[in-house]
N, C-alpha and C. Protein backbone atom coordinates (compact mmCIF):
# COMPACT_ATOMS: atom_id res chain seq x y z
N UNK A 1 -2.22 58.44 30.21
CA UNK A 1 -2.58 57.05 30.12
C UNK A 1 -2.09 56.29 31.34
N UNK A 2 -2.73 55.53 31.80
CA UNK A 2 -2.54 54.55 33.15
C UNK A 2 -1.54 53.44 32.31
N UNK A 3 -0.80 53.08 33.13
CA UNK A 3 0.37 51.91 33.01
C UNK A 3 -0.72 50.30 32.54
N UNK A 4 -1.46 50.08 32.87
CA UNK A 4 -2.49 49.10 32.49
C UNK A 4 -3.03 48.94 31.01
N UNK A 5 -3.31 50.40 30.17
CA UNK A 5 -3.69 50.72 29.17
C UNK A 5 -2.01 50.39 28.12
N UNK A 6 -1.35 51.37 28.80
CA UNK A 6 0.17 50.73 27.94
C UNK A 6 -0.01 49.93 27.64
N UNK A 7 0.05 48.79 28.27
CA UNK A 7 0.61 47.50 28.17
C UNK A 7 -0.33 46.91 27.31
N UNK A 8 -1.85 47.29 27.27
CA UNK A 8 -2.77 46.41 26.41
C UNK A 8 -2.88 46.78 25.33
N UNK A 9 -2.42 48.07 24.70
CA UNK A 9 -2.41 48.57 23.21
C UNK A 9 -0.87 48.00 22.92
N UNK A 10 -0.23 47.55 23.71
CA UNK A 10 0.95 47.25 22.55
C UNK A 10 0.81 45.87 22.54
N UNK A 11 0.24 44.77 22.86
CA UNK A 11 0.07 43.47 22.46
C UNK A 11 -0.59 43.17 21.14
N UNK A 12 -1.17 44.34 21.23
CA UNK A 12 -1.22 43.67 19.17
C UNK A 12 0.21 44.23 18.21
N UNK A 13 0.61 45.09 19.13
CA UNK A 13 2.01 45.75 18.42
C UNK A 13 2.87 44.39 18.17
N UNK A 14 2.85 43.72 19.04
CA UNK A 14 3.72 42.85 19.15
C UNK A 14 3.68 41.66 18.46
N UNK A 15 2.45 41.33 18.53
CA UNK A 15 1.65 40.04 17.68
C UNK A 15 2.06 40.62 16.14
N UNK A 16 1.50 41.73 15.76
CA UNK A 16 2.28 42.11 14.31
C UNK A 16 3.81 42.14 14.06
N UNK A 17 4.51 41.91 14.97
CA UNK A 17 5.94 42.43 14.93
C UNK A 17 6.19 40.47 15.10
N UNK A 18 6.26 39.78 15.80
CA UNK A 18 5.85 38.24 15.63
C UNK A 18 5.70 37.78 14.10
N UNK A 19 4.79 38.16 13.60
CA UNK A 19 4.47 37.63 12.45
C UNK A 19 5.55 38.05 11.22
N UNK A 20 5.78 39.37 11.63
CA UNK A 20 6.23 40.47 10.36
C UNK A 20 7.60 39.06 10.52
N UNK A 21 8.56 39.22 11.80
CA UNK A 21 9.61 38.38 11.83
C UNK A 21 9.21 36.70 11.12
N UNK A 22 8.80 36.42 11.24
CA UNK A 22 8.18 34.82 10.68
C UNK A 22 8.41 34.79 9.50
N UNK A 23 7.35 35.44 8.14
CA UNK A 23 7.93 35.70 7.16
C UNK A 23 9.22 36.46 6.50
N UNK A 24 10.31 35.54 6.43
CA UNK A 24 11.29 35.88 6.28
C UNK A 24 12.06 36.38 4.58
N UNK A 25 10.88 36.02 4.06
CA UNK A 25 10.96 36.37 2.72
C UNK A 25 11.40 34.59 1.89
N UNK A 26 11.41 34.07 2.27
CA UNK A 26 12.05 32.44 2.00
C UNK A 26 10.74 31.77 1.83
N UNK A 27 10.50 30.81 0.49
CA UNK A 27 8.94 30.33 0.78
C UNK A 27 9.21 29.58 1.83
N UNK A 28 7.46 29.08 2.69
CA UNK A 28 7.80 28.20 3.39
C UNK A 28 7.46 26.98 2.68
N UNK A 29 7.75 25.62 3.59
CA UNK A 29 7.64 24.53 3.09
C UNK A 29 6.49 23.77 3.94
N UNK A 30 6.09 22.83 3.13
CA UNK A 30 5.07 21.86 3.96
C UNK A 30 5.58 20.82 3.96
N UNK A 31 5.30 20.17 5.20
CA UNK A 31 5.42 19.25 5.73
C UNK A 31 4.70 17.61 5.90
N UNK A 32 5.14 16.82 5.72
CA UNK A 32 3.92 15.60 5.73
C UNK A 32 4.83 14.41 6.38
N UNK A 33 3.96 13.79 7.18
CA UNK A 33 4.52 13.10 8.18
C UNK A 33 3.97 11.63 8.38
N UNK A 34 4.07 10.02 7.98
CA UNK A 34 3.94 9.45 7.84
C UNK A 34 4.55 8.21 8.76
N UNK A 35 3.08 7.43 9.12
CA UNK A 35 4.03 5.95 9.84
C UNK A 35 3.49 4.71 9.02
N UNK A 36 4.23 3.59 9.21
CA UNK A 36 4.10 2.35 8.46
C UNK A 36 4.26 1.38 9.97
N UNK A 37 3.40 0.88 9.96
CA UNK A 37 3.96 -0.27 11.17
C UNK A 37 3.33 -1.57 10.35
N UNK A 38 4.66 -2.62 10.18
CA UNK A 38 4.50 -3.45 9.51
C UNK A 38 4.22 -4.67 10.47
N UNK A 39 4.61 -4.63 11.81
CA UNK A 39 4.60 -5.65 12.54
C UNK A 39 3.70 -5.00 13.82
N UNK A 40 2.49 -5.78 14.48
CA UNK A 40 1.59 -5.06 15.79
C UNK A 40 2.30 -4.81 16.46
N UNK A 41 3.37 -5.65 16.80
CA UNK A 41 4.26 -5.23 17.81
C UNK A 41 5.42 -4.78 17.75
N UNK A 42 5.96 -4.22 16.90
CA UNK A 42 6.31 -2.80 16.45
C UNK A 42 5.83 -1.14 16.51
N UNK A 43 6.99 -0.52 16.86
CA UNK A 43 6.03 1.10 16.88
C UNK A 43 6.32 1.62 15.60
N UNK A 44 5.95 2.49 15.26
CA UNK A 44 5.65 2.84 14.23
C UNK A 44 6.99 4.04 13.67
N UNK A 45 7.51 4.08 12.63
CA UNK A 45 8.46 4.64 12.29
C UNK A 45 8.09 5.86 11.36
N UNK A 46 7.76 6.90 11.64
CA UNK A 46 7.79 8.06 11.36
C UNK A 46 8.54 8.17 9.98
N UNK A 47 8.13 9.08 8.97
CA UNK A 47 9.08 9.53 8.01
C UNK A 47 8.34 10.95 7.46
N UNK A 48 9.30 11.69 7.26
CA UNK A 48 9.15 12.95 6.78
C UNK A 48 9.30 13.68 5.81
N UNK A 49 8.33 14.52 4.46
CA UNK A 49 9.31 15.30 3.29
C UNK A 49 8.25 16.10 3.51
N UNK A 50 9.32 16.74 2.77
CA UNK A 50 8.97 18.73 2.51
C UNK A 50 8.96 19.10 1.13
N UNK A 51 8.30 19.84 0.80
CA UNK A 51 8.08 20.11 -0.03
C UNK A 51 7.47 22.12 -0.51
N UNK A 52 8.39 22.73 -1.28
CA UNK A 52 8.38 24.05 -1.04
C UNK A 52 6.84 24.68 -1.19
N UNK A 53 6.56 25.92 -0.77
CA UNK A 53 5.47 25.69 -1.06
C UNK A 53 4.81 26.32 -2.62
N UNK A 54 3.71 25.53 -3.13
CA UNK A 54 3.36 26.24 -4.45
C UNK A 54 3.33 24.76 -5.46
N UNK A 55 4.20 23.88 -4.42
CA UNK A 55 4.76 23.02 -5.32
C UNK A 55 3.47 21.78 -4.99
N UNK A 56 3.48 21.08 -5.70
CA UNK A 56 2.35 19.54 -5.63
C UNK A 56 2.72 18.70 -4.63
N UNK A 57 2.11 17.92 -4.13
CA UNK A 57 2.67 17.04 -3.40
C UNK A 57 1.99 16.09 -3.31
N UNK A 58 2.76 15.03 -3.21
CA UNK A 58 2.02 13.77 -3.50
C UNK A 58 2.89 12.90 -2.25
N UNK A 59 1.85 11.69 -2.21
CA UNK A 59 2.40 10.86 -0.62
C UNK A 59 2.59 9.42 -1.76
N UNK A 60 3.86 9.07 -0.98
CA UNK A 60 4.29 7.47 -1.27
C UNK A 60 4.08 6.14 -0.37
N UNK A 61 3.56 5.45 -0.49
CA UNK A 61 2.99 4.90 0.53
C UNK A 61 4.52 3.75 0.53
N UNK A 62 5.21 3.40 1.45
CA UNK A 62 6.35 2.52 1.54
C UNK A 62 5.45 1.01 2.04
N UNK A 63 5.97 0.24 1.26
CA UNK A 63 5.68 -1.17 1.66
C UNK A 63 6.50 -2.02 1.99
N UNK A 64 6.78 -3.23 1.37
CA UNK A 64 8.15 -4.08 2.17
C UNK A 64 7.92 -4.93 0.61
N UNK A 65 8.94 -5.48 0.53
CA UNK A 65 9.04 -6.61 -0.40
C UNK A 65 8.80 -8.14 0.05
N UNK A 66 8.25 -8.99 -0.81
CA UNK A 66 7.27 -9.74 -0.81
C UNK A 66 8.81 -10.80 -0.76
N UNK A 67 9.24 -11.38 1.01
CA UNK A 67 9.75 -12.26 1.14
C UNK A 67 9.92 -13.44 0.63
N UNK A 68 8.84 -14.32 2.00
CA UNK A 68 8.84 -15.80 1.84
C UNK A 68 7.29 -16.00 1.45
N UNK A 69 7.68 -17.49 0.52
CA UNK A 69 6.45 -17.35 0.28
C UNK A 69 6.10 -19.41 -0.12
N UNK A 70 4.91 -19.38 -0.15
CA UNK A 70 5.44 -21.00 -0.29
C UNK A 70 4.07 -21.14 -1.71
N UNK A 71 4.50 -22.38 -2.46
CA UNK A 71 3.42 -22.77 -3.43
C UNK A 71 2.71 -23.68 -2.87
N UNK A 72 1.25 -23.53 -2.83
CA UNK A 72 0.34 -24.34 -1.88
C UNK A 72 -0.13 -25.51 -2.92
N UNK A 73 -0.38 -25.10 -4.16
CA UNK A 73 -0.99 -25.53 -4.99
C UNK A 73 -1.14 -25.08 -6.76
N UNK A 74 -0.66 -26.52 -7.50
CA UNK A 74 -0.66 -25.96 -8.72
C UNK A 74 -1.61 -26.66 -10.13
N UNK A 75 -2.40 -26.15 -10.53
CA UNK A 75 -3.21 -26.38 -11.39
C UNK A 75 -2.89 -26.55 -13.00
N UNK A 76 -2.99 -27.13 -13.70
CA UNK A 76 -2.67 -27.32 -15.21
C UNK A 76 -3.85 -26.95 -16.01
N UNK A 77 -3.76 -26.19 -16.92
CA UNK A 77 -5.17 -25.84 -17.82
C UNK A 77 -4.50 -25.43 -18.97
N UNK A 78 -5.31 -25.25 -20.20
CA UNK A 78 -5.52 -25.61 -21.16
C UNK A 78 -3.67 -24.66 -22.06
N UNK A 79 -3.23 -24.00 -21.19
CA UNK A 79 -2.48 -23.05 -22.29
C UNK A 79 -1.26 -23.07 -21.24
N UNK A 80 -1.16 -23.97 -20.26
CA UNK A 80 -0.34 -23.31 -18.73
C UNK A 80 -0.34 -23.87 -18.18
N UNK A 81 0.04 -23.20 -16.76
CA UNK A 81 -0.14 -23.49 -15.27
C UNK A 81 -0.29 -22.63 -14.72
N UNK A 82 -1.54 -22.89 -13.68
CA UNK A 82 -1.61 -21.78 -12.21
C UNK A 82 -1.07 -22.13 -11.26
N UNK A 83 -0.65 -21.49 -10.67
CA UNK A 83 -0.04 -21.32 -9.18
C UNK A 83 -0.71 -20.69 -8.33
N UNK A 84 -0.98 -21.30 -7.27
CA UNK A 84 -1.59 -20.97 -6.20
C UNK A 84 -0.34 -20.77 -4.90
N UNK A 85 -0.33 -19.32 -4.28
CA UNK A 85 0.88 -19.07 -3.63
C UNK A 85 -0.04 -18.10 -2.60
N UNK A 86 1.15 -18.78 -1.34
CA UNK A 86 0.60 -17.97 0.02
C UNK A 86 1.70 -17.56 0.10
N UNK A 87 1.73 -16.00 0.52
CA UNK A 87 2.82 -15.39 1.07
C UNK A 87 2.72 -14.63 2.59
N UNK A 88 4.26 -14.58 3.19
CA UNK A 88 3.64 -13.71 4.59
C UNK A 88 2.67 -12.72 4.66
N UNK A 89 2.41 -12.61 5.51
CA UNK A 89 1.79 -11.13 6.11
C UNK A 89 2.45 -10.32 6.43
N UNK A 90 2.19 -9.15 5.71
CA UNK A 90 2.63 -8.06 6.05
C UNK A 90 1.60 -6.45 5.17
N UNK A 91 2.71 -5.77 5.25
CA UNK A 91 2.07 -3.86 4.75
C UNK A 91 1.97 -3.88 3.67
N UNK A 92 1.82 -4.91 2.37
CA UNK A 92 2.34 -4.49 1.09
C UNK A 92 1.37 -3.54 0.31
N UNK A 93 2.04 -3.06 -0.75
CA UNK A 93 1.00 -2.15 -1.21
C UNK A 93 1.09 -3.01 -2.82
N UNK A 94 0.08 -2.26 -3.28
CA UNK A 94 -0.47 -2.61 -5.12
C UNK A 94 1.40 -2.98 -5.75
N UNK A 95 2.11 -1.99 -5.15
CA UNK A 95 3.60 -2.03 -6.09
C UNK A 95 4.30 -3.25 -6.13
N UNK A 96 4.62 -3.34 -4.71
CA UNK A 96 5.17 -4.68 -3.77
C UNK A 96 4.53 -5.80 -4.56
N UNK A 97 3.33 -5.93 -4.60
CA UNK A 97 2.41 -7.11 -5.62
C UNK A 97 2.87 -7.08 -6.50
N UNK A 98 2.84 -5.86 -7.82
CA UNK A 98 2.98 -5.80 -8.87
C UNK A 98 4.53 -6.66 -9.23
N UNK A 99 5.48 -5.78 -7.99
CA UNK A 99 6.96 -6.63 -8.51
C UNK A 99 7.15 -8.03 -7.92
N UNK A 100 6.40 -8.31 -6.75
CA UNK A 100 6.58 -9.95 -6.75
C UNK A 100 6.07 -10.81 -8.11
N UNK A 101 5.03 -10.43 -8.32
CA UNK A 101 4.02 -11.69 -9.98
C UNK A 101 5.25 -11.15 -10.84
N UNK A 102 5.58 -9.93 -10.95
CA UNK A 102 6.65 -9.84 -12.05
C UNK A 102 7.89 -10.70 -11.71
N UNK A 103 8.20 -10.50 -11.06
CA UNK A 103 9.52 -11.85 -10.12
C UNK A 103 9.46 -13.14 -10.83
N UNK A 104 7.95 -13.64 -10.36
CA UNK A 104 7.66 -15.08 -10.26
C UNK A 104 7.63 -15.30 -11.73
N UNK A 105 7.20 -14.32 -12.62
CA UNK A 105 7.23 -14.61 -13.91
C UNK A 105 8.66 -14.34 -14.90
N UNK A 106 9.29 -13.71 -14.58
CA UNK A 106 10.65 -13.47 -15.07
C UNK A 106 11.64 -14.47 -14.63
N UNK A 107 10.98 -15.68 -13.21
CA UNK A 107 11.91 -16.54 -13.41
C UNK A 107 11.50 -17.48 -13.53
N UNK A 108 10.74 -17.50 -14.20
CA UNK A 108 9.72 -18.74 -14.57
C UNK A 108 8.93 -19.60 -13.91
N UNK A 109 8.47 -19.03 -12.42
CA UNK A 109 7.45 -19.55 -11.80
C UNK A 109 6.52 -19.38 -12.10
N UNK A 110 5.73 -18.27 -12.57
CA UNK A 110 4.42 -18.28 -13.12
C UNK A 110 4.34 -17.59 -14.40
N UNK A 111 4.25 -18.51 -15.29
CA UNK A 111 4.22 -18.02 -16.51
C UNK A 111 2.91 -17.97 -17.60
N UNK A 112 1.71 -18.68 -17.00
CA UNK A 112 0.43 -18.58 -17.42
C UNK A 112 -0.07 -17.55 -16.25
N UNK A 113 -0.45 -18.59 -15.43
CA UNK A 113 -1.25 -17.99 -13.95
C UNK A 113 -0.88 -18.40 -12.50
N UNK A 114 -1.41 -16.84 -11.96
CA UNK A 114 -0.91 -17.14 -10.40
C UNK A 114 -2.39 -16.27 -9.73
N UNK A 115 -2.02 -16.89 -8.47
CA UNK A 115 -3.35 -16.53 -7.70
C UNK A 115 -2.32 -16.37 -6.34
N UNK A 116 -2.67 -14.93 -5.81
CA UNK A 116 -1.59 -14.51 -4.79
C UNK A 116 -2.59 -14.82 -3.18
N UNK A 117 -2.38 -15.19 -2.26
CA UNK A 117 -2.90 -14.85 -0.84
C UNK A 117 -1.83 -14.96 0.27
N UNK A 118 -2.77 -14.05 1.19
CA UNK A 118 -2.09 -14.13 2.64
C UNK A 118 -1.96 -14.89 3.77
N UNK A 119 -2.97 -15.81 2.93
CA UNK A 119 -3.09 -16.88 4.04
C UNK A 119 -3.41 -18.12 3.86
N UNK A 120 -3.32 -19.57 3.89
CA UNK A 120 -3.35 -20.21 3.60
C UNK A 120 -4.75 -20.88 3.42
N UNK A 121 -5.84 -20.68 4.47
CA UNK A 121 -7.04 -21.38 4.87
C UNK A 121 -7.98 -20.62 3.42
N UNK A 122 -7.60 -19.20 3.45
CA UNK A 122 -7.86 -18.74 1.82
C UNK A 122 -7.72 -19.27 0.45
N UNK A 123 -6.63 -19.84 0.62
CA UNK A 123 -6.20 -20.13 -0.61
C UNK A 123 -6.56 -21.11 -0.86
N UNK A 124 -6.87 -22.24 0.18
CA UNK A 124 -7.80 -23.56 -0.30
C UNK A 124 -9.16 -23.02 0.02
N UNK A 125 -9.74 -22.67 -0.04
CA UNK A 125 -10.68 -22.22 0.06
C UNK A 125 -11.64 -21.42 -1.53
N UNK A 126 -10.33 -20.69 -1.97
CA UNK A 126 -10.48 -20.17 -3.26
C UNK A 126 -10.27 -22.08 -4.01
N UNK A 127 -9.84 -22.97 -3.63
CA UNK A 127 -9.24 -24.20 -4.74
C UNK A 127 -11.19 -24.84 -5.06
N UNK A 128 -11.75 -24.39 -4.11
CA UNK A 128 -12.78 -25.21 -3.87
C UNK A 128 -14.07 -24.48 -5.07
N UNK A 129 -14.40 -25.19 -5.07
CA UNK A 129 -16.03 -24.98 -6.62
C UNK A 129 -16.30 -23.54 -5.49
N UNK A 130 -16.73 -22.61 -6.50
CA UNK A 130 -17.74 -21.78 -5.98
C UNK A 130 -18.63 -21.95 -5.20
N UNK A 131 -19.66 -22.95 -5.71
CA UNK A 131 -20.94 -23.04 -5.02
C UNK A 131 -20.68 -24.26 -3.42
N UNK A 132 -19.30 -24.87 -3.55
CA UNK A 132 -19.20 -25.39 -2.29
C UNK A 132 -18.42 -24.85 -1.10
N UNK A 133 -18.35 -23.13 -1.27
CA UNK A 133 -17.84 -22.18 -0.59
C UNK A 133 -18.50 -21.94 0.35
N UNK A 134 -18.44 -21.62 1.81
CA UNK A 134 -19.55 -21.07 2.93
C UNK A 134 -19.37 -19.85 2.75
N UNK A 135 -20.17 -19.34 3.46
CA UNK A 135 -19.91 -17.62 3.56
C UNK A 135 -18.84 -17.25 4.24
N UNK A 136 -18.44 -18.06 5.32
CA UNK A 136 -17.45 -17.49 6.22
C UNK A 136 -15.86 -17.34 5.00
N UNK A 137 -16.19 -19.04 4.15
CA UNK A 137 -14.74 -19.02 3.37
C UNK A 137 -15.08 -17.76 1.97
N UNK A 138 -15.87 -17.35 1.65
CA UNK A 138 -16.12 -16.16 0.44
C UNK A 138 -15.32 -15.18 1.41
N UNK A 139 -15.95 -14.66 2.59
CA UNK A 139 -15.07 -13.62 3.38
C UNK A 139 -14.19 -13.45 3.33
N UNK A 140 -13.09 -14.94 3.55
CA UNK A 140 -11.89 -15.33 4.02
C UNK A 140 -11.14 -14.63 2.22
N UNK A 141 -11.60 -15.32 1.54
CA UNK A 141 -10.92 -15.18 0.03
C UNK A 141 -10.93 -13.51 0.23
N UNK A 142 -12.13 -13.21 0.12
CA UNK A 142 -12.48 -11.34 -0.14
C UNK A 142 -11.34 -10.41 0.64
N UNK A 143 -10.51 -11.07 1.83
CA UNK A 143 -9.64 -10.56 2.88
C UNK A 143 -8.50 -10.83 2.26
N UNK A 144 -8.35 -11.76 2.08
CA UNK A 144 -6.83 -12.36 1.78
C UNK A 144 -7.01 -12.66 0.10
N UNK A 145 -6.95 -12.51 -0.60
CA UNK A 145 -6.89 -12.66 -1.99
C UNK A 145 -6.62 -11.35 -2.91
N UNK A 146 -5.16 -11.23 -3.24
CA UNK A 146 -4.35 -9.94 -3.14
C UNK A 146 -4.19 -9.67 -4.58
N UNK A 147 -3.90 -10.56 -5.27
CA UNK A 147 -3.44 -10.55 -6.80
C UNK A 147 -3.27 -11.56 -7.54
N UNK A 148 -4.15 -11.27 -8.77
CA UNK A 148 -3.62 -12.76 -10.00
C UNK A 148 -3.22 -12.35 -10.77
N UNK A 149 -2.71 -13.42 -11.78
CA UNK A 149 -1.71 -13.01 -13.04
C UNK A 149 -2.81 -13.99 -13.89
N UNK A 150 -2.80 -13.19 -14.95
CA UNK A 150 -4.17 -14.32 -15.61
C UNK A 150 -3.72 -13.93 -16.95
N UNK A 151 -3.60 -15.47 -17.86
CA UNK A 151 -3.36 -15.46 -19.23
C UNK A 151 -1.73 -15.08 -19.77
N UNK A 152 -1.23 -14.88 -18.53
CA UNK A 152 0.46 -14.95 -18.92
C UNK A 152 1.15 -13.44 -18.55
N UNK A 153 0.15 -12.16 -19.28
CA UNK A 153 0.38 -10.70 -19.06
C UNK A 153 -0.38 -10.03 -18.12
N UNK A 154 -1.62 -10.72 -17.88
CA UNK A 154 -2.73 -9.42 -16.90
C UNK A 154 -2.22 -9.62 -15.24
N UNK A 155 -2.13 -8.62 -14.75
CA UNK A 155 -2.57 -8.53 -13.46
C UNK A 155 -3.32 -7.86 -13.17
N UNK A 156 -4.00 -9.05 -12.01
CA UNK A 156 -5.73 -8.20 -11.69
C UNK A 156 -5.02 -8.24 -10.18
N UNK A 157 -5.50 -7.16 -9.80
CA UNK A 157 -5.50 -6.85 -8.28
C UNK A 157 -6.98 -7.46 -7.50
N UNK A 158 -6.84 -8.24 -6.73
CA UNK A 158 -8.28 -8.85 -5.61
C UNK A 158 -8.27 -7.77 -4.43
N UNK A 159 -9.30 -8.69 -3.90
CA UNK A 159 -9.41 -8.16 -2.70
C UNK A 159 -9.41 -7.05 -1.98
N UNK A 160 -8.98 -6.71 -0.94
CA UNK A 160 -8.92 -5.67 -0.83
C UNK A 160 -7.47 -4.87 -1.58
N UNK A 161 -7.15 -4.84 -2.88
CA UNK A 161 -6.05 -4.30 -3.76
C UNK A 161 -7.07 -3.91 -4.76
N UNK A 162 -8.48 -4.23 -5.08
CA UNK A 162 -9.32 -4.42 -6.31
C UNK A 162 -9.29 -2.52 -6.78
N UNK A 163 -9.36 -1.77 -5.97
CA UNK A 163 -9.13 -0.26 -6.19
C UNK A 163 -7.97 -0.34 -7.36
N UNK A 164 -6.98 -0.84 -7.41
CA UNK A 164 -6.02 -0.64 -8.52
C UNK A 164 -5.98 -0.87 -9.85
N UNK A 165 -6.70 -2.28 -9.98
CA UNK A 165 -7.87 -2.34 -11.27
C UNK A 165 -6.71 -3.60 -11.60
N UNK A 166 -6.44 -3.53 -13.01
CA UNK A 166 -5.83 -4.82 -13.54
C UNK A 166 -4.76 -3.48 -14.39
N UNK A 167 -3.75 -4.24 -15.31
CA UNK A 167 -2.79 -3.60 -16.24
C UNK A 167 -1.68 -5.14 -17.02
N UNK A 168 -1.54 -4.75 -18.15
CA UNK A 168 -0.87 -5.34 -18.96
C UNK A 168 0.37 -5.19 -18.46
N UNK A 169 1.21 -6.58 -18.07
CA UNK A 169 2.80 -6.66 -18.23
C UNK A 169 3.57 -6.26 -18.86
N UNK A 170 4.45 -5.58 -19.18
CA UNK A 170 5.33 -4.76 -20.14
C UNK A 170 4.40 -3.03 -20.21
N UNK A 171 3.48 -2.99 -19.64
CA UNK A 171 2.90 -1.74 -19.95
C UNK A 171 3.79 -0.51 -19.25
């Protein structure tokens, strides 16, 4: 055999001997790797879990808790009061919502109804009759209109949150 031929029959020798070492007899684990950037001008913060393998895995989406927030506007009806509340901007997810209306209602800010947004030009915008809404302000609501508390126990998720559906308080 020529010195050329050696060398090319043992590169799969080796590639098997590579692998054989790899599996070490230990399961392996998977990996999942996640960023949240809560602010544009912020970079983005990485986070990491493992999980063995065989096993389920499921992703947690991290949000922030629902700071500052101001009451824009409050309505009186027949059994209550609504609250109309703008809060910052930020990453929040369905949860973050869920425990702010629970907040506001455990300390007795909203104890009939609340109507949650991100922005203010929304939220008067939602104050206004339906039919004297433009299209641009329906948009505006459809963007920013995050969560209500309706009838004392329901929360309905809006907007873009509407994927989460509604659920009973204490549930």
């Amino acid at each position: 055999m020529s010195p050329r031929r050696i060398s090319l029959s043992i590169v799969p020798l080796l590639a098997l001997a590579v692998v054989v070492a790899a599996c070490d007899g230990e399961e392996a684990s998977l990996t999942t790797t996640s960023s949240l950037v809560t602010d544009p001008g912020e970079e983005a913060s990485p986070s990491t879990t493992a999980a063995p393998a065989g096993d389920e895995t499921s992703t947690t989406l991290v949000g922030e808790s629902v700071g500052n927030y101001e009451i824009v506007a409050r309505e009186p009806v027949t059994d209550g009061e609504v609250v109309y509340i703008v809060i910052g901007p930020g990453a929040y997810t369905d949860v973050d919502l869920e425990n702010f209306l629970r907040d506001l209602y455990d300390r007795g800010i909203a104890t009939y109804g609340a109507e949650i947004f991100d922005d203010a030009a929304a939220a008067n915008a939602y104050l206004k009759a339906e039919e004297d809404r433009t299209p641009e302000e329906v948009a505006l609501i459809e963007q920013h209109h995050f969560a209500s508390l309706v009838g004392g126990n329901i929360i309905r998720f809006q907007g873009p949150f509407t994927e989460s559906g509604e659920f009973v308080l204490g549930s």
